[in-house]
Protein backbone atom coordinates (compact mmCIF):
# COMPACT_ATOMS: atom_id res chain seq x y z
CA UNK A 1 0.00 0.00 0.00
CA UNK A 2 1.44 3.33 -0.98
CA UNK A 3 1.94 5.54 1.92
CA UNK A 4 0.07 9.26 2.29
CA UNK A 5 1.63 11.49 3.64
CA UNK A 6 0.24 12.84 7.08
CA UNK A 7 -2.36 16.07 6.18
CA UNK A 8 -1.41 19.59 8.47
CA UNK A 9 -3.49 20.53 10.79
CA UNK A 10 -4.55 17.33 12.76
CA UNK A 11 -4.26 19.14 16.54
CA UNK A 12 -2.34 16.63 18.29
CA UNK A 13 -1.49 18.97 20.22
CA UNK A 14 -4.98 21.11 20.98
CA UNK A 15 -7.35 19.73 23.62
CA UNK A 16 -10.79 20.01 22.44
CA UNK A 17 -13.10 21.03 25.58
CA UNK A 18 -16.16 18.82 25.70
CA UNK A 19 -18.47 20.97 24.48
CA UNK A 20 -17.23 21.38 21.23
CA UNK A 21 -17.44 18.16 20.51
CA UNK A 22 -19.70 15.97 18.13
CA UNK A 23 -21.57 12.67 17.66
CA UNK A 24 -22.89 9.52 20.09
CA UNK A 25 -22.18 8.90 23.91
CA UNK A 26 -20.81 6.09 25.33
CA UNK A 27 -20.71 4.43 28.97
CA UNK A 28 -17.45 4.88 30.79
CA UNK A 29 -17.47 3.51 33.90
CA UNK A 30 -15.30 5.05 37.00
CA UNK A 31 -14.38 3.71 40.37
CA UNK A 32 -11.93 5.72 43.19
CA UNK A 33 -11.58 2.20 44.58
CA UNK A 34 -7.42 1.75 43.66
CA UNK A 35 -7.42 -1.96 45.34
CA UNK A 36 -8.05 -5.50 44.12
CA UNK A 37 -11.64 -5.14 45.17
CA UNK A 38 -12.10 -1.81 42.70
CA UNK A 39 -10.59 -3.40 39.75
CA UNK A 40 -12.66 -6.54 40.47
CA UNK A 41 -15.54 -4.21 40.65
CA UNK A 42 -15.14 -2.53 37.94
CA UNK A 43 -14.34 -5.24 35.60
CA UNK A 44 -17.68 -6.73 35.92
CA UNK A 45 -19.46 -3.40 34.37
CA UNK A 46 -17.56 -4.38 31.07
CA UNK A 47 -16.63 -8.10 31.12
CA UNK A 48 -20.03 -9.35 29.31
CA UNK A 49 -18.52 -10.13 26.21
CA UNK A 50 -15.04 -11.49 27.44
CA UNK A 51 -15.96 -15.32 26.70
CA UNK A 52 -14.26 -18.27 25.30
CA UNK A 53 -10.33 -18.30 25.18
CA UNK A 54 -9.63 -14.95 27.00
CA UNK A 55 -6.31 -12.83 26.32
CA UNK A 56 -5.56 -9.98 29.37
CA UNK A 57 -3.06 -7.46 27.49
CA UNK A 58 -1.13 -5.96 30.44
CA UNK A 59 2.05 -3.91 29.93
CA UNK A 60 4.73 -6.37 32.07
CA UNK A 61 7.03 -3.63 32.71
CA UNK A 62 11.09 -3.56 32.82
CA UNK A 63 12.71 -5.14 35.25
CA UNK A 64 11.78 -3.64 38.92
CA UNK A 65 9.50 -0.84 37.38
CA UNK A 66 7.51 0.81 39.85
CA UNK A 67 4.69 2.13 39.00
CA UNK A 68 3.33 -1.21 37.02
CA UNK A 69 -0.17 -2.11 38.18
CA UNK A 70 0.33 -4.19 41.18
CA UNK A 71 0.60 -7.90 40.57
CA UNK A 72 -1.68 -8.50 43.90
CA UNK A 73 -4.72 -6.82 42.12
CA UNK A 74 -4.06 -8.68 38.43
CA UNK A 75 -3.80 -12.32 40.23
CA UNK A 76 -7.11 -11.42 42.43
CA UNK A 77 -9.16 -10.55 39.39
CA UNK A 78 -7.70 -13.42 37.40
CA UNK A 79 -8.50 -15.57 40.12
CA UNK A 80 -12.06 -14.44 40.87
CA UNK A 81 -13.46 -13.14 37.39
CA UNK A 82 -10.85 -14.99 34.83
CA UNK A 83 -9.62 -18.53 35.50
CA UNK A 84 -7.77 -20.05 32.53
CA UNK A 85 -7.32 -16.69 31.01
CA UNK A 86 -3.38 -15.99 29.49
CA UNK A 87 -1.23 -12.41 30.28
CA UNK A 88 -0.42 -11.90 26.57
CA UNK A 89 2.86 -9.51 25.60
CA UNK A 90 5.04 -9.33 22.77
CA UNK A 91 8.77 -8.87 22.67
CA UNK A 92 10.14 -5.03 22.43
CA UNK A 93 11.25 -3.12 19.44
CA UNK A 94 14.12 -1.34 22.04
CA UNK A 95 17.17 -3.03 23.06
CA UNK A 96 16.46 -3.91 26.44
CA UNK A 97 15.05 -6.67 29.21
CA UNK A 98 12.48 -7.95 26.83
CA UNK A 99 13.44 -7.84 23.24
CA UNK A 100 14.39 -11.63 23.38
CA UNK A 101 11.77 -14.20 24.37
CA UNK A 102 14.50 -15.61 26.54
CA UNK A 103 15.02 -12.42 27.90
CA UNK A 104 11.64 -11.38 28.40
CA UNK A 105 10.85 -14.53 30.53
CA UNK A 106 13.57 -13.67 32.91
CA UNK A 107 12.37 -10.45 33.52
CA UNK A 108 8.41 -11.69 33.74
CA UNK A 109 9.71 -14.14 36.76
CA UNK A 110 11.66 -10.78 38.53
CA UNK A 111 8.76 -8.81 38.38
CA UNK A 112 6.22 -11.17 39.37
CA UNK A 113 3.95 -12.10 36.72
CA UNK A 114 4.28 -16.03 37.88
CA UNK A 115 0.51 -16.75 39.07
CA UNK A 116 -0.83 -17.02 35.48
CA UNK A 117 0.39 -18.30 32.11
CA UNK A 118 2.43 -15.95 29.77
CA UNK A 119 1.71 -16.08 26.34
CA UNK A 120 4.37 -13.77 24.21
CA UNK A 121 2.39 -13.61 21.53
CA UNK A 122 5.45 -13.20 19.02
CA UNK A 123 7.47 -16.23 20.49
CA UNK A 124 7.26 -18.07 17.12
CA UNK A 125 6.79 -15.31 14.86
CA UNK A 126 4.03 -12.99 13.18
CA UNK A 127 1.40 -12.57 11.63
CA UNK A 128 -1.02 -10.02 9.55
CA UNK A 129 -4.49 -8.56 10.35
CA UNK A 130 -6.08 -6.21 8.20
CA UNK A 131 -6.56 -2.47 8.94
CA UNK A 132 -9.49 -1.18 7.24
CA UNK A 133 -9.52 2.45 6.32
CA UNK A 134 -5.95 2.99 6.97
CA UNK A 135 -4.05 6.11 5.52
CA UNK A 136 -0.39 4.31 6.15
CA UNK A 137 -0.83 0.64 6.23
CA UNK A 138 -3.57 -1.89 4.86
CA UNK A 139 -1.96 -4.48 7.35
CA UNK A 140 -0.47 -4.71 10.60
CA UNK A 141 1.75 -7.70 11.92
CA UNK A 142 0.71 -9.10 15.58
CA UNK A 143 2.27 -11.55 17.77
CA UNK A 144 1.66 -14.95 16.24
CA UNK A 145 -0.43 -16.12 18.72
CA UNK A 146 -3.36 -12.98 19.05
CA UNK A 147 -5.03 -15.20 16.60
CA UNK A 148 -6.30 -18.35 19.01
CA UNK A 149 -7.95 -16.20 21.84
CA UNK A 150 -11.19 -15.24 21.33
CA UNK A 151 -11.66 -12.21 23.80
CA UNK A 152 -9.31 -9.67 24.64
CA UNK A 153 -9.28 -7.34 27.95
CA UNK A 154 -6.80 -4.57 27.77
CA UNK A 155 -5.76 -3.54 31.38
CA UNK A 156 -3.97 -0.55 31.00
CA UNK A 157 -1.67 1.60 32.86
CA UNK A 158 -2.79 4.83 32.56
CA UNK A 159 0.43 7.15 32.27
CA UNK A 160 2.82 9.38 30.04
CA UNK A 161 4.89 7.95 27.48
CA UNK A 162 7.54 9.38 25.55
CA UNK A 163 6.48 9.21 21.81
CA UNK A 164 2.98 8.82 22.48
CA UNK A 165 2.35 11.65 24.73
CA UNK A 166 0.31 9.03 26.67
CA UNK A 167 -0.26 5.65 27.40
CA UNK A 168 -3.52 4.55 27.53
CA UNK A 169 -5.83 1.35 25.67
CA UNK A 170 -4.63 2.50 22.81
CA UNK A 171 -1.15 2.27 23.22
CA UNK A 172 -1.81 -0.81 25.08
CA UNK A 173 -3.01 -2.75 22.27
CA UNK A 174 -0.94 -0.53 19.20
CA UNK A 175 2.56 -0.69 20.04
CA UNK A 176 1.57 -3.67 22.77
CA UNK A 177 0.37 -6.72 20.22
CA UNK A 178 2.34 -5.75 17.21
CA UNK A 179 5.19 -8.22 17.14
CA UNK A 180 8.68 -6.83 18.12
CA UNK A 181 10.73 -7.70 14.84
CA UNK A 182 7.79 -6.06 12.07
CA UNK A 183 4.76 -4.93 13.18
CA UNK A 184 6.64 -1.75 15.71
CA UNK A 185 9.32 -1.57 13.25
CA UNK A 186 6.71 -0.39 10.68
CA UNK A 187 4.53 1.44 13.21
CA UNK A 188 8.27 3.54 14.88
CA UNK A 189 10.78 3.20 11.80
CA UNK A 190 10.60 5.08 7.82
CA UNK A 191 11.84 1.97 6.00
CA UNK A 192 15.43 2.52 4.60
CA UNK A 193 16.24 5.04 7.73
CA UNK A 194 18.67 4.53 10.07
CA UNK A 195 16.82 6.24 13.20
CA UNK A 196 15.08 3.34 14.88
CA UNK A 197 12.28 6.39 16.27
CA UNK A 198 12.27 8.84 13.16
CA UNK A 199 8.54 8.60 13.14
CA UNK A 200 6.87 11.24 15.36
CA UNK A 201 3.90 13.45 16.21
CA UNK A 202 1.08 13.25 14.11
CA UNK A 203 2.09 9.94 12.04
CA UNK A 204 3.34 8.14 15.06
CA UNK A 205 -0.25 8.64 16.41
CA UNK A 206 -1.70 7.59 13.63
CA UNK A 207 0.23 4.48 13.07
CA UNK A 208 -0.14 3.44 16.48
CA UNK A 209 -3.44 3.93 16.07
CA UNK A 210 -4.22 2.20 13.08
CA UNK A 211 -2.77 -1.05 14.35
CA UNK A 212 -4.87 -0.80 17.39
CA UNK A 213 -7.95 -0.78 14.85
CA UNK A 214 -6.95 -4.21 13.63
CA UNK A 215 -6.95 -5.77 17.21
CA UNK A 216 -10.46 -4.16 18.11
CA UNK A 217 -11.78 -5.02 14.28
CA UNK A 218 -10.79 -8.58 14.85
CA UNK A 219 -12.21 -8.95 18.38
CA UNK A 220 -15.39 -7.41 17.76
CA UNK A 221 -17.86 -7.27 20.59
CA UNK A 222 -15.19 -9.71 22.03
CA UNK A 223 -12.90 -6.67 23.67
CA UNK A 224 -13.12 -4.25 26.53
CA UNK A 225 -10.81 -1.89 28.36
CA UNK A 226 -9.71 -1.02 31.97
CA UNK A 227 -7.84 1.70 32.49
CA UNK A 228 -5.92 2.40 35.89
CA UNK A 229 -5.20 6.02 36.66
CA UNK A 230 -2.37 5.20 39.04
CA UNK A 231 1.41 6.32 39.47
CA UNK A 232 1.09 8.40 36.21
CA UNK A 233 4.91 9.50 35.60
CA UNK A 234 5.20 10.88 32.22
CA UNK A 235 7.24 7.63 31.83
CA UNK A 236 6.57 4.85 30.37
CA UNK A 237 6.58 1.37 32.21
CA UNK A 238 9.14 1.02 29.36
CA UNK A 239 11.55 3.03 31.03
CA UNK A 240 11.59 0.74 34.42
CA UNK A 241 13.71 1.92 37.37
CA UNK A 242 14.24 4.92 35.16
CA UNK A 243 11.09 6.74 34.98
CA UNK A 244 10.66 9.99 36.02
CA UNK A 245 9.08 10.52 39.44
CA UNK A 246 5.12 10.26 39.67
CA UNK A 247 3.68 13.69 40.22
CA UNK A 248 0.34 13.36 38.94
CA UNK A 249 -2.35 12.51 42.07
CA UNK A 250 -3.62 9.10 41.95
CA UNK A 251 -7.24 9.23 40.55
CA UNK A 252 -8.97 5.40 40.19
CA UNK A 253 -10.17 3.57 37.73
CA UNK A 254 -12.36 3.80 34.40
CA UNK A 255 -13.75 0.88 32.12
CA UNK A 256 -15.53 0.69 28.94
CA UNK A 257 -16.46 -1.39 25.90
CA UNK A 258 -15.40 1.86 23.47
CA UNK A 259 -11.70 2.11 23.61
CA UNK A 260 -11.96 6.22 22.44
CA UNK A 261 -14.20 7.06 25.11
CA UNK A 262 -12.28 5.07 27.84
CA UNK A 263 -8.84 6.63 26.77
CA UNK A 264 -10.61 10.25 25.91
CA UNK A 265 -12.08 10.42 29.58
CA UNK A 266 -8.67 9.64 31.54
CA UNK A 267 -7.37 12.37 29.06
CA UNK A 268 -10.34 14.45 30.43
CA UNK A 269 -9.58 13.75 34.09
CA UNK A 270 -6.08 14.79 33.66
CA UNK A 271 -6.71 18.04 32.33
CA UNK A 272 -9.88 18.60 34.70
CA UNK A 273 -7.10 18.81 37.37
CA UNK A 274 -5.11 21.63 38.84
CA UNK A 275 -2.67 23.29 36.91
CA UNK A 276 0.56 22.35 39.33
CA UNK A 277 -0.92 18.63 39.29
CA UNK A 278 -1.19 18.03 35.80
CA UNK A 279 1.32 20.31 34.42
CA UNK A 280 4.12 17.43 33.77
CA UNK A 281 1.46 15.38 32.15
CA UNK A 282 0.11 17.53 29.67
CA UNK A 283 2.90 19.05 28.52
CA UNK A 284 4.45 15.50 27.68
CA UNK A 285 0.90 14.64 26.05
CA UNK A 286 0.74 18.51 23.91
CA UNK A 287 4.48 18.65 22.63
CA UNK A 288 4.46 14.90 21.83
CA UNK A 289 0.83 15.84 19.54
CA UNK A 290 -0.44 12.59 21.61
CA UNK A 291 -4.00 13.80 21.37
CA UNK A 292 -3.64 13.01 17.63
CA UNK A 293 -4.52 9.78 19.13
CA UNK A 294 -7.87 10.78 20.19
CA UNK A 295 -8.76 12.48 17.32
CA UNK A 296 -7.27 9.65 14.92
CA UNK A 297 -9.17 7.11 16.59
CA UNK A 298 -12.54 9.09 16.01
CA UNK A 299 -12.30 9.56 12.09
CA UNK A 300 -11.19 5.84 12.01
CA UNK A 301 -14.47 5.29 13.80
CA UNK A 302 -13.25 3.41 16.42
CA UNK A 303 -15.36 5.24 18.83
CA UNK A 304 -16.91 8.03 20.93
CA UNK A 305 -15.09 11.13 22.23
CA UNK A 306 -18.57 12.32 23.97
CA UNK A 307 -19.39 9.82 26.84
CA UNK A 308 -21.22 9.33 30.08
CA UNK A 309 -19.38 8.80 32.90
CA UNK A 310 -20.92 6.26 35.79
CA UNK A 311 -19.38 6.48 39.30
CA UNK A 312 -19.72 3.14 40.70
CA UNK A 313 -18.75 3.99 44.20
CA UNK A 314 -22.41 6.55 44.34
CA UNK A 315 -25.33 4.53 43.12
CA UNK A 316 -24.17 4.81 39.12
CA UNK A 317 -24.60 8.57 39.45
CA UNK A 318 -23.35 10.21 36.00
CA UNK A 319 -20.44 13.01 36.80
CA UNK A 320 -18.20 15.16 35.29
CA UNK A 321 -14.41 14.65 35.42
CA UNK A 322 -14.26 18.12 37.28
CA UNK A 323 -16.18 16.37 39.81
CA UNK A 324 -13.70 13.19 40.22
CA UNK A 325 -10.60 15.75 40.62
CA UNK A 326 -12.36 18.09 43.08
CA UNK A 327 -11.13 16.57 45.86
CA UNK A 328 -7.75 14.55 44.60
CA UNK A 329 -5.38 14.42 47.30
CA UNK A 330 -1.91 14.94 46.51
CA UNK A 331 0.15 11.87 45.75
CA UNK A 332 1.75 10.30 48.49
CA UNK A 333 3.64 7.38 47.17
């Protein structure tokens, strides 16, 4: 497929306020419950569909990273809500802990991830899924092994990353089940250059992006998305010991079945907050042009960016994110 080249004018890096925007609601559901019992909880608002051979997409983390979401609260829900489901990962594009299956494995058993099976999905290769609608590619290569699960929860890390802006379900299935060796190679890397990360801004969004849309094409119904709004450093969990400190105040937890409206209102929660709280945050998210993201996923149709947000904790009352940061306490570590 002949690549386009990426039009001007795409505002990755303009918020768009709420009321300006457009088209359907969705259900996002929200919990401030940051414990096994909240993401328990608050899986069970979105797990209706997860049936069959279930995949849980989880970003494993570098050795010793500390801001992962804790290993306690994953084995809980796997044990309660999702016996016989996999962790699924792929290997990394970067030089590092985990771009080697061998590799990977040793640094899966340091940082825990022992009380369920491990499937790295690019252990014996890739292979294609269509992306419909694309501007860049008309296929994206996955982990091998995406293919034999039939459901797929992404449980996300809510944080900063350094070429996305953020991290959120998006990220978490983009960059997360394209295979190390191709798939991120095509999504990061101008074929012929020799800058492993030339690709940036509004085209790195949009690649990401578009290889996201063949995971959630191919599952369907058969996908949902937790997102955990917990030791947000503007780091990645790629970036282990190494990520810069957490700021950000803890928040909670939101879930949905619409991976734009999920990712859009953590986006809106962060911004809802005070300026010295989410200063770090969105200026890593603005002068990366990560809310290309958002925007990208909407023309794609991938989703809502208008939603209604369900507290969980109060009797399903719909709120406004100004209303879950009114009363954030500072984060304390």
């Amino acid at each position: 497929m002949e690549e386009k080249k990426v039009l001007p004018g795409t505002g990755g890096e303009r918020y768009v306020p709420y009321a300006q925007r457009k088209g359907n609601e969705s259900i996002v559901y929200f919990t401030r419950d940051l414990s096994a019992e909240g993401l328990r909880r608050i899986y069970g608002r979105v797990s209706g569909n997860i049936t069959g051979k279930v995949g849980v997409k989880l970003h494993t983390g570098e050795k010793n990273g500390p801001n992962i979401i804790p290993r306690p609260w994953v084995a809980a829900l796997f044990e309660s809500e999702l016996p016989g489901a996999a962790i699924i990962e792929t290997n990394s594009y970067y030089a590092g802990d985990r771009d080697t299956t061998e590799k990977h494995r040793e640094t899966l058993q340091t940082n825990g991830w022992t009380f369920a099976p491990v499937d790295i999905l690019d252990e014996d290769g890739a292979a294609p899924l269509p992306v419909y609608g694309g501007k860049w590619f008309s296929q994206m290569y996955m982990g091998k092994n995406l293919t034999a699960y039939d459901s797929l929860l992404a449980l996300t890390h809510f944080k900063g990353h350094s070429k996305g802006g953020f991290g959120g379900s998006n990220k978490n299935i983009g960059i997360g089940c394209a295979d190390g060796k191709i798939g991120k190679a095509m999504i990061h890397t101008t074929p012929g250059q020799d800058d492993q990360w030339d690709i940036s801004n509004e085209e790195f969004m949009e690649r990401m992006t578009e290889s996201a849309k063949a995971v959630v094409d191919h599952f369907g119904r058969h996908i949902a998305y937790v997102n955990v709004m917990r030791n947000m450093s503007v780091s990645c969990d790629c970036e282990g010991v190494a990520a810069a400190p957490v700021v950000t105040p803890n928040v909670g937890i939101c879930a949905s079945v619409d991976i734009l409206a999920v990712d859009q209102a953590c986006v809106d929660i962060v911004y809802a907050m005070k300026e010295k709280e989410k200063h770090d945050l969105v200026e890593r998210i603005e002068t990366r042009h990560g809310l290309r993201q958002l925007s990208y996923m909407k023309e794609l149709g991938m989703g809502n960016d208008r939603y209604k947000l369900i507290d969980i904790d109060n009797g399903d009352a719909i709120i406004l994110p100004a209303a879950i940061v009114k009363n954030l306490e500072p984060f304390r570590g």
